[in-house]
Protein backbone atom coordinates (compact mmCIF):
# COMPACT_ATOMS: atom_id res chain seq x y z
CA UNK A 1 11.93 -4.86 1.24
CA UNK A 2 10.98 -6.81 4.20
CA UNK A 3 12.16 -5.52 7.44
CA UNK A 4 12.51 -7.42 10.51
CA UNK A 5 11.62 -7.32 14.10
CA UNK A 6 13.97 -5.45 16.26
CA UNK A 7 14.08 -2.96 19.02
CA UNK A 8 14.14 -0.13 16.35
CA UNK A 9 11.13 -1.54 14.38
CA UNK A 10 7.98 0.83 15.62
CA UNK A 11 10.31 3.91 15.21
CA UNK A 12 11.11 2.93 11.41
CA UNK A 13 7.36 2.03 10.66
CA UNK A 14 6.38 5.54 12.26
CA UNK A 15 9.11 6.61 10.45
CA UNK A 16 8.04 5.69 6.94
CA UNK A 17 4.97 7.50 7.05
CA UNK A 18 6.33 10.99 8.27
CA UNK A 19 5.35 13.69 5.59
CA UNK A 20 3.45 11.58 3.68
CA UNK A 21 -0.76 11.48 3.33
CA UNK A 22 -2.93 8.29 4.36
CA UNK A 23 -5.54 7.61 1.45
CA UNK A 24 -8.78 7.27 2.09
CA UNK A 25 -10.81 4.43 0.23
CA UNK A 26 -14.41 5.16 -1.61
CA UNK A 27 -13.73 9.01 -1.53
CA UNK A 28 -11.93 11.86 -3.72
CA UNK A 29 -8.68 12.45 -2.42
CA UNK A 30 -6.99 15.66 -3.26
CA UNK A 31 -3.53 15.84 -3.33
CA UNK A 32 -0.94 18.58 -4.23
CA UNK A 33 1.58 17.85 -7.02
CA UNK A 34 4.94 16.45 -5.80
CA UNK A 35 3.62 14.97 -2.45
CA UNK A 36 3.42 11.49 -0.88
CA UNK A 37 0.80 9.65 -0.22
CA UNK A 38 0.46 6.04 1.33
CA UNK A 39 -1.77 3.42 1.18
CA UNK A 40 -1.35 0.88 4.12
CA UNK A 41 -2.89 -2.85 4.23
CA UNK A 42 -2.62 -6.26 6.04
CA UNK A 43 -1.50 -8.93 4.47
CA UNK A 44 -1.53 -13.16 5.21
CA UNK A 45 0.92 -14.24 2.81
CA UNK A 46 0.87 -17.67 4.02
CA UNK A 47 -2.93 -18.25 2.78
CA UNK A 48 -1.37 -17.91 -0.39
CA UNK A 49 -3.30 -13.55 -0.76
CA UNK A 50 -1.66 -11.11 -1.40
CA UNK A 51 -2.24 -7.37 -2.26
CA UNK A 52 -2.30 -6.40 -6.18
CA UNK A 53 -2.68 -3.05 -7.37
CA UNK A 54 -2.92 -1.12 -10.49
CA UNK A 55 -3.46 2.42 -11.70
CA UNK A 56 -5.58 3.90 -14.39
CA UNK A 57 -3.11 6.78 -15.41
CA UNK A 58 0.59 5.84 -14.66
CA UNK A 59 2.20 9.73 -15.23
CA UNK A 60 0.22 10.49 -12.23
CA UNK A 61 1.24 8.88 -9.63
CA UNK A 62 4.57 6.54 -9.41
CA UNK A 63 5.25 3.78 -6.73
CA UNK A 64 8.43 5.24 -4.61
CA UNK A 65 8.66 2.53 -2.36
CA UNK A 66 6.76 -0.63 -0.69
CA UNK A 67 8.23 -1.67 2.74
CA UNK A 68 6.61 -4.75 4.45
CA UNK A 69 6.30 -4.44 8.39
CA UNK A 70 6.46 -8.20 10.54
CA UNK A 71 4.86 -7.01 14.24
CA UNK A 72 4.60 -10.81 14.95
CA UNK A 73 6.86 -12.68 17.95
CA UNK A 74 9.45 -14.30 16.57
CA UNK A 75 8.36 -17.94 15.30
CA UNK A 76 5.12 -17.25 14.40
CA UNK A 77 3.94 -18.80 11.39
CA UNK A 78 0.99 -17.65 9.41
CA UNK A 79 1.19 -13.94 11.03
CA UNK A 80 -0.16 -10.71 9.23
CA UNK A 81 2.17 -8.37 8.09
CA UNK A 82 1.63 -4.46 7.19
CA UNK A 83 2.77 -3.46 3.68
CA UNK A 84 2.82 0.24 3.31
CA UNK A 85 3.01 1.74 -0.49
CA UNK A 86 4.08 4.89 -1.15
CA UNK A 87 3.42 7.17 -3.81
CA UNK A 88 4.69 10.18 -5.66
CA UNK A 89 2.11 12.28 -7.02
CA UNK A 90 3.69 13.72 -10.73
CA UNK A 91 1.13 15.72 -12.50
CA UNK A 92 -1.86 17.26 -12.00
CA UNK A 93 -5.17 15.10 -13.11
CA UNK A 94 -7.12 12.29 -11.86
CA UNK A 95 -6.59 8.64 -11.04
CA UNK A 96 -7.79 5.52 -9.35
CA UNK A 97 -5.72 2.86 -7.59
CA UNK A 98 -7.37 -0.55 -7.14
CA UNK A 99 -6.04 -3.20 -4.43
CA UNK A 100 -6.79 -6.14 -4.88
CA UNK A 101 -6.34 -9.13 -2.87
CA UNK A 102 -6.08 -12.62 -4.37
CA UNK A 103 -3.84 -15.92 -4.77
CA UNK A 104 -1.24 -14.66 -7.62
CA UNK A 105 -2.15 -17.93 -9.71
CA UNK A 106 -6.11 -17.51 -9.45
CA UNK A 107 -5.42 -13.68 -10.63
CA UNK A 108 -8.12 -10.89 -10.59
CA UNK A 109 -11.42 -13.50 -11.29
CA UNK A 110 -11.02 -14.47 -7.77
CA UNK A 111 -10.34 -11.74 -5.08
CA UNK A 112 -11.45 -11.72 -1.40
CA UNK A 113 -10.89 -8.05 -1.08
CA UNK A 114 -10.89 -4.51 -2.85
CA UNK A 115 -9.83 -1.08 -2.02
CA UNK A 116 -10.46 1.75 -4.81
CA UNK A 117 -8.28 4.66 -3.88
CA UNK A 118 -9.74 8.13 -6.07
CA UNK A 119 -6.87 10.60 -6.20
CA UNK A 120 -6.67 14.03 -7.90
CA UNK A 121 -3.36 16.08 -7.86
CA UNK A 122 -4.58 19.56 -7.82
């Protein structure tokens, strides 16, 4: 869902991320069962990257929703946009989520960037 610049836009992104917990990267995060947590990134989609991610144990943790932020003036081309994921966490146990960020038709042999997310829903 891509929302769009308005008057409103700051109070929806802040918003978004009420009740929820930011992941940290390269650390253990522990997590109670049936909370959110969000992962937030920037994102150039017009040089082509763009954020991948997967999870090693699905019946953890479940995507609810991805929402895609545009802070740029209007008429900007090539901006940065902020893409917030949030998840549910489902059952207790431990997972990782890996970001990656690549060109969709180079796939995971070619990424600029990664983000390992550790969580455990205790």
């Amino acid at each position: 869902m891509v929302i769009k610049e308005d008057d409103s836009l700051t109070e929806e992104y802040e918003n978004f991320k009420l009740n929820t917990m930011v992941l940290g990267d390269k650390l253990i995060n522990v997590i109670p069962l049936h909370e959110y947590i969000i992962i937030e990134l920037t994102e150039s989609p017009a040089t082509g990257y763009c954020w991948y991610y997967t999870t090693s144990n699905p019946t953890i943790l479940v995507l609810e929703e991805k929402k895609i932020f545009d802070f740029n003036k209007p008429n900007i081309l090539g901006g940065s946009k902020q893409i917030i994921w949030k998840f549910k966490c489902l059952s207790y146990g431990e997972c990782k989520i890996i970001f990656s960020y690549y060109k969709s038709w180079k796939r995971e042999s070619c990424f600029l960037d990664e983000f390992t997310y550790i969580v455990k829903v205790d």
